[in-house]
PDB file of N, CA and C in Angstrom:
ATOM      1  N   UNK A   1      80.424 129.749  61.301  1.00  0.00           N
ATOM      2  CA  UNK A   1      81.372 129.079  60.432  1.00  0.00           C
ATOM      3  C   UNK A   1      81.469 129.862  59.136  1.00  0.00           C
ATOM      4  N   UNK A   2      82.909 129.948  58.518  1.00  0.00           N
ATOM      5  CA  UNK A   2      82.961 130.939  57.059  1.00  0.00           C
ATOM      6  C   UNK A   2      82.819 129.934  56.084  1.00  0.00           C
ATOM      7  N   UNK A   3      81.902 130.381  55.358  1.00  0.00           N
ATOM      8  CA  UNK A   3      82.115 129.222  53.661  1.00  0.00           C
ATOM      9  C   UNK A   3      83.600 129.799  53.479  1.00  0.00           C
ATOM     10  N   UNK A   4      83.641 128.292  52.662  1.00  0.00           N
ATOM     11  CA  UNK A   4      85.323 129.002  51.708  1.00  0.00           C
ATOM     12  C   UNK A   4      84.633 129.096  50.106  1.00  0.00           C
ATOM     13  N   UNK A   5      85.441 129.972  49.783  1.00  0.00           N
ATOM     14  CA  UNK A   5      85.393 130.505  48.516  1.00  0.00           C
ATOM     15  C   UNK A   5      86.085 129.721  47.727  1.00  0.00           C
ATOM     16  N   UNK A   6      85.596 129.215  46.621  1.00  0.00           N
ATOM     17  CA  UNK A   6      86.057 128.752  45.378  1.00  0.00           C
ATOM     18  C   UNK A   6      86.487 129.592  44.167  1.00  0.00           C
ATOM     19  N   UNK A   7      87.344 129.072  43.531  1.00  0.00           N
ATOM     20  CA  UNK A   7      88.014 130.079  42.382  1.00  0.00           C
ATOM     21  C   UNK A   7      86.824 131.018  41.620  1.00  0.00           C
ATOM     22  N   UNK A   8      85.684 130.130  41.265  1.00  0.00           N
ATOM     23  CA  UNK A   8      84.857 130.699  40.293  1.00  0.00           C
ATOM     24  C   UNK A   8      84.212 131.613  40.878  1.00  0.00           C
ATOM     25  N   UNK A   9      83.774 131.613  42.487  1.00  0.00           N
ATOM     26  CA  UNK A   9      83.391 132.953  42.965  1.00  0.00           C
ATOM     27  C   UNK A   9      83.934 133.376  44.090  1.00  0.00           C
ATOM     28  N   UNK A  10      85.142 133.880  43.659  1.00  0.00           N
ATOM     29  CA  UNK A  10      85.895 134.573  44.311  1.00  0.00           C
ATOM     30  C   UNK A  10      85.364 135.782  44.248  1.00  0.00           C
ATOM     31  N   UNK A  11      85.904 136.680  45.683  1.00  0.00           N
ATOM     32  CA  UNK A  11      85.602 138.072  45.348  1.00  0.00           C
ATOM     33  C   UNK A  11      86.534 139.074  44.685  1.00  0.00           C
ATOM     34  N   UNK A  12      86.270 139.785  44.062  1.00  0.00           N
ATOM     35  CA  UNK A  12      87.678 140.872  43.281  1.00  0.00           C
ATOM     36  C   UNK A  12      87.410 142.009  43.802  1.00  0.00           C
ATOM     37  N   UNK A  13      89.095 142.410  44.469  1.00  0.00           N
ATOM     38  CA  UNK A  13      89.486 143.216  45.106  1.00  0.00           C
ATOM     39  C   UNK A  13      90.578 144.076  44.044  1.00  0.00           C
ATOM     40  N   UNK A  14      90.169 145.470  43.845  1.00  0.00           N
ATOM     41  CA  UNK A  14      90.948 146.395  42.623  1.00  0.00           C
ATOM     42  C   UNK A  14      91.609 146.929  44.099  1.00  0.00           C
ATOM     43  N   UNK A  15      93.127 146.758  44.131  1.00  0.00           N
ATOM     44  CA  UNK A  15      94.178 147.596  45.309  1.00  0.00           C
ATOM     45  C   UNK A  15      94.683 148.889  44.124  1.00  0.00           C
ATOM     46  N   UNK A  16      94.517 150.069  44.854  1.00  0.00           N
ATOM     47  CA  UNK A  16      94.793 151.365  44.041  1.00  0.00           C
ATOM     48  C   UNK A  16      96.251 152.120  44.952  1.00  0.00           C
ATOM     49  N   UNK A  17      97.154 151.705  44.696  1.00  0.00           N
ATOM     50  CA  UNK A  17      98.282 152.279  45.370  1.00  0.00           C
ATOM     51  C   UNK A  17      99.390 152.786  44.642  1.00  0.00           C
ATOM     52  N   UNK A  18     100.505 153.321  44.509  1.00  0.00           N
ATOM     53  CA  UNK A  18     101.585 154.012  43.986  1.00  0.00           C
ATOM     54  C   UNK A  18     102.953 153.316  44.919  1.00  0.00           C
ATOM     55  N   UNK A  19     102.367 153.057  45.671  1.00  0.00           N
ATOM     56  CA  UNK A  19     103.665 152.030  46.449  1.00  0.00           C
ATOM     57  C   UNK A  19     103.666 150.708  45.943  1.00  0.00           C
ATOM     58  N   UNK A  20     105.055 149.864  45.489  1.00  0.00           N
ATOM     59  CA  UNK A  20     105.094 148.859  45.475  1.00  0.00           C
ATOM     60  C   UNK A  20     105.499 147.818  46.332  1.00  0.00           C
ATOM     61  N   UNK A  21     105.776 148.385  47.442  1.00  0.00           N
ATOM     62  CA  UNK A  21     105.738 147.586  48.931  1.00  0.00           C
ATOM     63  C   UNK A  21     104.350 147.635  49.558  1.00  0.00           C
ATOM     64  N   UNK A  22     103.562 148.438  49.548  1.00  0.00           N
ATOM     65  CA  UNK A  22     102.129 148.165  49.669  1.00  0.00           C
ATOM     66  C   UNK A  22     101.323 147.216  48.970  1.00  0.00           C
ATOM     67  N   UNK A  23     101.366 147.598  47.780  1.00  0.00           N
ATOM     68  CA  UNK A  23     100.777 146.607  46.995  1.00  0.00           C
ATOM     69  C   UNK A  23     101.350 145.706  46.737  1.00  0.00           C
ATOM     70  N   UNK A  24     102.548 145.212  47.020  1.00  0.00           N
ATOM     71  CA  UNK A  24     102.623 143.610  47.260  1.00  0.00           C
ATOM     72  C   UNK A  24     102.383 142.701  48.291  1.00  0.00           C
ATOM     73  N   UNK A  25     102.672 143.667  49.360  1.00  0.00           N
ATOM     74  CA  UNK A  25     101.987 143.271  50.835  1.00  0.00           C
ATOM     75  C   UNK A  25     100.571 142.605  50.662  1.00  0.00           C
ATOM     76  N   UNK A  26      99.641 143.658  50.062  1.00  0.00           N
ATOM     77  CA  UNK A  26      98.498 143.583  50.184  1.00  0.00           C
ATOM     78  C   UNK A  26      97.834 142.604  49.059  1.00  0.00           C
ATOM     79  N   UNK A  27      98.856 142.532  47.881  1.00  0.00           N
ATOM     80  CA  UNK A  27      98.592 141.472  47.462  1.00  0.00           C
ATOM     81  C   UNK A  27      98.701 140.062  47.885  1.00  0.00           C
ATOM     82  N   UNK A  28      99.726 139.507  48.224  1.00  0.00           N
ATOM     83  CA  UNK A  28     100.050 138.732  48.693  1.00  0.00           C
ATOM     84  C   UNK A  28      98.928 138.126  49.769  1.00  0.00           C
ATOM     85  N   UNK A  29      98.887 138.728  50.498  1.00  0.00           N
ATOM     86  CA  UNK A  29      98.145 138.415  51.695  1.00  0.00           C
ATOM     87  C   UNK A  29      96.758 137.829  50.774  1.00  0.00           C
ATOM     88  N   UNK A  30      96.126 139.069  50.256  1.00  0.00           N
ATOM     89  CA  UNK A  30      94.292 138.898  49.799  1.00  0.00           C
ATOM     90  C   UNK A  30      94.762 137.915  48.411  1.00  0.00           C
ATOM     91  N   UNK A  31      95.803 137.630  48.414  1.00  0.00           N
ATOM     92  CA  UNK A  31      95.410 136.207  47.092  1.00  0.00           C
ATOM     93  C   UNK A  31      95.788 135.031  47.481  1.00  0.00           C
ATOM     94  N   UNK A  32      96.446 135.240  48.879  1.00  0.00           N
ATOM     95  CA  UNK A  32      96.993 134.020  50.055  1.00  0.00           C
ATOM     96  C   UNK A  32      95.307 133.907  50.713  1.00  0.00           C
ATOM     97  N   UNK A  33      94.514 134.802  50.903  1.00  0.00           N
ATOM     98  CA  UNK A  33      93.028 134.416  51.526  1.00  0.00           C
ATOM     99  C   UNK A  33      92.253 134.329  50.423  1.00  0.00           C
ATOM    100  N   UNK A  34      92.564 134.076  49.105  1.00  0.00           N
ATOM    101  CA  UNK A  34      91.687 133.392  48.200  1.00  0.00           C
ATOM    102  C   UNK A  34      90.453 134.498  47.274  1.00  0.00           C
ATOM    103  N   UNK A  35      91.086 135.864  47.510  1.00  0.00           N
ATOM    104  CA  UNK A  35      90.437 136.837  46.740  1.00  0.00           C
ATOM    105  C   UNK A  35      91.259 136.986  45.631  1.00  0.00           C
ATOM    106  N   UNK A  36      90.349 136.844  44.643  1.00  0.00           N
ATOM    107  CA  UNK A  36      90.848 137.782  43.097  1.00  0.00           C
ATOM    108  C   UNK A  36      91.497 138.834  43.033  1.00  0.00           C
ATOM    109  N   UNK A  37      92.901 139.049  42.917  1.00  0.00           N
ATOM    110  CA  UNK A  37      93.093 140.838  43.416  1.00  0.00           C
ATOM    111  C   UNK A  37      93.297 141.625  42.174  1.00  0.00           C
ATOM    112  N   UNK A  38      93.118 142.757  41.843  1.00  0.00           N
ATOM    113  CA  UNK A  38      93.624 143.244  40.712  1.00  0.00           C
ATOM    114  C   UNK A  38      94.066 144.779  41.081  1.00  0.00           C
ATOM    115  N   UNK A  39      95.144 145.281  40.252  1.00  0.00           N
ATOM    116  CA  UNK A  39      96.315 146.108  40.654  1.00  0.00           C
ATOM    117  C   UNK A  39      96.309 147.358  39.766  1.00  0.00           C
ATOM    118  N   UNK A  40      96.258 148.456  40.715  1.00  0.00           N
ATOM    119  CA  UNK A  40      96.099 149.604  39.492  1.00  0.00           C
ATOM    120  C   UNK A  40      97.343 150.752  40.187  1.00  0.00           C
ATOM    121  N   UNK A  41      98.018 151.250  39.918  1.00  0.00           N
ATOM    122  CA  UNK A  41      99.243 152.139  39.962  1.00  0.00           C
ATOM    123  C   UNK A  41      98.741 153.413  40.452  1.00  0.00           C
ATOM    124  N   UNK A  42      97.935 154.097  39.680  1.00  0.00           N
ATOM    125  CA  UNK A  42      97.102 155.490  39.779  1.00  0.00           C
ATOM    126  C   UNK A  42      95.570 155.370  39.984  1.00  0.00           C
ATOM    127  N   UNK A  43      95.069 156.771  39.860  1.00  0.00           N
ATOM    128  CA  UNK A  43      93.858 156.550  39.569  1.00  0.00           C
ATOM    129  C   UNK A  43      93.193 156.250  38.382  1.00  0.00           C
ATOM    130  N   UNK A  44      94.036 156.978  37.714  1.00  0.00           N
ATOM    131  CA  UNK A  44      93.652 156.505  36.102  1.00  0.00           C
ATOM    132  C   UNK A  44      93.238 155.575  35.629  1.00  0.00           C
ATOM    133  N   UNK A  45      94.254 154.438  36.074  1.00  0.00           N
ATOM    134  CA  UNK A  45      94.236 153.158  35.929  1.00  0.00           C
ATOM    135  C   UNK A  45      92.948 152.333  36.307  1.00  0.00           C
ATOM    136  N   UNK A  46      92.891 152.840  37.652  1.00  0.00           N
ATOM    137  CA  UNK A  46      91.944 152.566  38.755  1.00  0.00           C
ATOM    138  C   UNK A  46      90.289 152.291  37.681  1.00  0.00           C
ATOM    139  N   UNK A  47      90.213 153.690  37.138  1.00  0.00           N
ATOM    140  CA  UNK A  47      89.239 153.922  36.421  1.00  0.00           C
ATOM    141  C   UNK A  47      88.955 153.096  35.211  1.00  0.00           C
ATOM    142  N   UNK A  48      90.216 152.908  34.517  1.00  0.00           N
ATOM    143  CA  UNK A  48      89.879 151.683  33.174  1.00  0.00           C
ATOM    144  C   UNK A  48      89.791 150.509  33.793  1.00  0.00           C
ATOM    145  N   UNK A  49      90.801 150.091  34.701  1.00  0.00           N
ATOM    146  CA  UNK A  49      90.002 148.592  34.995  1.00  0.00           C
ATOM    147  C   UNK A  49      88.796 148.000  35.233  1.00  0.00           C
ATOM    148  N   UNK A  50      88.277 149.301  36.231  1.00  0.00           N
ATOM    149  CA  UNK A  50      86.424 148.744  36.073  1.00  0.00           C
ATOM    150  C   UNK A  50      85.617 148.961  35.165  1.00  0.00           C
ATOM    151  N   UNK A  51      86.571 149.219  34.022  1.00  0.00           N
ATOM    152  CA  UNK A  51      85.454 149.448  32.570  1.00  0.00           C
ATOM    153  C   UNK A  51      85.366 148.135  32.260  1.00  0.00           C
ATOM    154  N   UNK A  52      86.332 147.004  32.301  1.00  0.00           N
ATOM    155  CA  UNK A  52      86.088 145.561  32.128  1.00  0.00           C
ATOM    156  C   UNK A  52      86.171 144.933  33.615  1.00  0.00           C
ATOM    157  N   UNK A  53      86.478 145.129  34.402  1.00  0.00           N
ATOM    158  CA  UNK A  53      86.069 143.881  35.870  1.00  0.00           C
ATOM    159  C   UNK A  53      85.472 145.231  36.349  1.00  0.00           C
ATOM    160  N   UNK A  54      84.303 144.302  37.506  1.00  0.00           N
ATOM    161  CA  UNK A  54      83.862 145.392  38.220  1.00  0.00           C
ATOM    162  C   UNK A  54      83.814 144.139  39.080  1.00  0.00           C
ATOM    163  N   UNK A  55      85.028 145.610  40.103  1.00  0.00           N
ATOM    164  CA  UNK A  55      85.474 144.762  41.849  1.00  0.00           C
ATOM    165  C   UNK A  55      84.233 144.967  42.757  1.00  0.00           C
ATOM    166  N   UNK A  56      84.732 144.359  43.543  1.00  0.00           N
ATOM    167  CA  UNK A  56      83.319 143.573  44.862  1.00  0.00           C
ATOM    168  C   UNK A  56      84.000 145.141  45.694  1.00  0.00           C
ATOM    169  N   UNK A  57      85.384 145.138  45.737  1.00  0.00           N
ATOM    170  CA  UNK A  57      85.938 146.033  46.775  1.00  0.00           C
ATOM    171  C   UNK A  57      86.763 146.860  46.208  1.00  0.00           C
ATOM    172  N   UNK A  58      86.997 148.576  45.968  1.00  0.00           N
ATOM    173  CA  UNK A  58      88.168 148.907  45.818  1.00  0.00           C
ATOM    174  C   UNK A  58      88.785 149.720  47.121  1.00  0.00           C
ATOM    175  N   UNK A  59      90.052 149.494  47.153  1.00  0.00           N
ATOM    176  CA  UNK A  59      90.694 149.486  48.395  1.00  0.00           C
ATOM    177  C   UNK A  59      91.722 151.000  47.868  1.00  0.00           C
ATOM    178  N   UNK A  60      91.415 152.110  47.582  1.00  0.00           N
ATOM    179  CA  UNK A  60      92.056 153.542  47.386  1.00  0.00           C
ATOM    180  C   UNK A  60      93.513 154.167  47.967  1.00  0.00           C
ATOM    181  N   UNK A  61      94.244 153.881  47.687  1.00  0.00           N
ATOM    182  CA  UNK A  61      95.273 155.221  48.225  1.00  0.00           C
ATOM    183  C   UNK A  61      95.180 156.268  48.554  1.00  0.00           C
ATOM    184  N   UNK A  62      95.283 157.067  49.547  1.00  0.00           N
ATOM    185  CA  UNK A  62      94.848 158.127  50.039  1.00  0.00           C
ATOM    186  C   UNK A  62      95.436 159.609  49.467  1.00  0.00           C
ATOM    187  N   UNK A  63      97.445 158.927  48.746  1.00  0.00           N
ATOM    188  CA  UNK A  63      97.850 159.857  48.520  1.00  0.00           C
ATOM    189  C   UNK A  63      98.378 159.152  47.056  1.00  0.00           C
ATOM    190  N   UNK A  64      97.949 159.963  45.697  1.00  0.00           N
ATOM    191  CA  UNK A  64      98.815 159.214  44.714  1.00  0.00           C
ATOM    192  C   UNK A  64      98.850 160.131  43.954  1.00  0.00           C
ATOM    193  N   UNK A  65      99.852 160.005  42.875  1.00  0.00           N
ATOM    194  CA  UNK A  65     100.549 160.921  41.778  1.00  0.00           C
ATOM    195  C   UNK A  65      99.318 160.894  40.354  1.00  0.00           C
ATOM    196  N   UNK A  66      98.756 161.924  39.842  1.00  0.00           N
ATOM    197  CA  UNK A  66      98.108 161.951  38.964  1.00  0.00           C
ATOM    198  C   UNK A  66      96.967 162.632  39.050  1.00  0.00           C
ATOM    199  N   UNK A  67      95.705 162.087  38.778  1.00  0.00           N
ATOM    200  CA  UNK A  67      94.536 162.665  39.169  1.00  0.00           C
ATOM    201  C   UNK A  67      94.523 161.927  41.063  1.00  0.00           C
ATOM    202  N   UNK A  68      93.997 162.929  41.959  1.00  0.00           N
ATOM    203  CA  UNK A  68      94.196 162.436  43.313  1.00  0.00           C
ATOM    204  C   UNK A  68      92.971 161.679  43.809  1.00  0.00           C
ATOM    205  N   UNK A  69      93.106 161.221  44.865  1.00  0.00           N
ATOM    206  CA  UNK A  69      92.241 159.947  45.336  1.00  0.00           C
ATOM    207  C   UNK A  69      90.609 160.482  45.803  1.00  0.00           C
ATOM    208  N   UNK A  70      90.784 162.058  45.859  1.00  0.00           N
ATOM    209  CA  UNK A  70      89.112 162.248  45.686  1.00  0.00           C
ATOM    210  C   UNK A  70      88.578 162.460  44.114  1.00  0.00           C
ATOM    211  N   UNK A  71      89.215 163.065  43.772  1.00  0.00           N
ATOM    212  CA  UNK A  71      88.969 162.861  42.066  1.00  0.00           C
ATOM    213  C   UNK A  71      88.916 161.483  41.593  1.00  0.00           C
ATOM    214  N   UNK A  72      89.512 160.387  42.389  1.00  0.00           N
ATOM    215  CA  UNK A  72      89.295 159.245  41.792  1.00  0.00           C
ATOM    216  C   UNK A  72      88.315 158.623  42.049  1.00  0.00           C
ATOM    217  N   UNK A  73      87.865 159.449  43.724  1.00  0.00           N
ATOM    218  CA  UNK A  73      86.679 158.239  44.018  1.00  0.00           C
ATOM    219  C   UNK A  73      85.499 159.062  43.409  1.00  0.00           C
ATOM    220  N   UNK A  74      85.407 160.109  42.965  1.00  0.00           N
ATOM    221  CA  UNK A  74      84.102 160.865  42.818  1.00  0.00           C
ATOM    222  C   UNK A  74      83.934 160.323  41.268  1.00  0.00           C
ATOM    223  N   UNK A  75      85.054 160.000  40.743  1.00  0.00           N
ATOM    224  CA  UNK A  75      84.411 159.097  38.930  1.00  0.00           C
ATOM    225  C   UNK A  75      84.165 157.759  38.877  1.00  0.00           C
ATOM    226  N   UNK A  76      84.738 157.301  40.109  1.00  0.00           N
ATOM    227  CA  UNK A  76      84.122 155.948  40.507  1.00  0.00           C
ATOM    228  C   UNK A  76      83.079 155.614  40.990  1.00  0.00           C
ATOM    229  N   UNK A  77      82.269 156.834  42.128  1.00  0.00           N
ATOM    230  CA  UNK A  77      81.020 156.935  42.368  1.00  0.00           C
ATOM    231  C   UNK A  77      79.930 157.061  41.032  1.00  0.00           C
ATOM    232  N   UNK A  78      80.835 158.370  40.493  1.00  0.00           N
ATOM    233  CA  UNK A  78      79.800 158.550  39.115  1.00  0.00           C
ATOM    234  C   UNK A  78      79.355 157.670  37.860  1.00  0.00           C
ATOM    235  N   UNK A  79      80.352 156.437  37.936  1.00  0.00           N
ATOM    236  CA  UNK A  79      79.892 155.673  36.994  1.00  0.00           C
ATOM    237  C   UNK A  79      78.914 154.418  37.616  1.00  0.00           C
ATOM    238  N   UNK A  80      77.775 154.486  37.301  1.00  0.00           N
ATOM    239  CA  UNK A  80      76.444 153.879  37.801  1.00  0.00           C
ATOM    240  C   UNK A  80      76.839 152.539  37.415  1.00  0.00           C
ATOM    241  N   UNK A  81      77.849 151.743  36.486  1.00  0.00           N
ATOM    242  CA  UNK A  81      77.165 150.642  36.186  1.00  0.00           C
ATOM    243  C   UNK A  81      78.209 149.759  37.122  1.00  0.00           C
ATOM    244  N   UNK A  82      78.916 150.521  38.360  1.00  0.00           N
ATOM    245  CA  UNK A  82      79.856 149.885  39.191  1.00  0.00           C
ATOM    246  C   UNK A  82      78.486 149.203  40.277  1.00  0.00           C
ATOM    247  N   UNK A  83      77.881 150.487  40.131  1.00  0.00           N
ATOM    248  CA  UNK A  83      76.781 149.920  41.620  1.00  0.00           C
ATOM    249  C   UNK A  83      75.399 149.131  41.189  1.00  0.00           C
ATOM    250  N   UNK A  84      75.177 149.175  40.074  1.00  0.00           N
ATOM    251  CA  UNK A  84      73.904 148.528  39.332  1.00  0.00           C
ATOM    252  C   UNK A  84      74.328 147.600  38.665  1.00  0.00           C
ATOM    253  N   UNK A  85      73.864 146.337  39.297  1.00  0.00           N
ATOM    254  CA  UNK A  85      73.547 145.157  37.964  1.00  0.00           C
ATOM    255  C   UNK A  85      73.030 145.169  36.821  1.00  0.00           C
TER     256      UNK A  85
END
């Protein structure tokens, strides 16, 4: 059986896409199943948002305009206080 999730602990999901038919899709859906979602355009972006929320999940674009999606995940790896309490 799944617990259901309540507002206060919801999980937060950062969607990192450059499409806005993706990321509404994907919004829609994960805030229709009761996850926190939060929305970043680039990677850039990607990167300041978890300076104040730090997501349970980030969900990457494979292809995006700016700094690219391995450069994004390798400063997302590098900042320790995503993976440490």
């Amino acid at each position: 059986m799944r617990a259901e999730k309540s507002p206060e602990n919801a999980s937060i999901l950062l969607l990192v896409d450059d499409n806005p038919i993706s990321l509404n899709a994907l919004f829609e859906y994960l805030n229709d199943s009761g996850y926190e979602v939060l929305i970043a355009r680039n990677g850039e972006s990607a990167i300041r948002q978890t300076g104040y929320s730090r997501p349970d999940i980030i969900l990457l674009d494979i292809m995006m305009p700016g700094i690219d999606e391995f450069e994004t995940c390798r400063r997302l790896k590098a900042d320790k206080a995503l993976w440490y309490s």
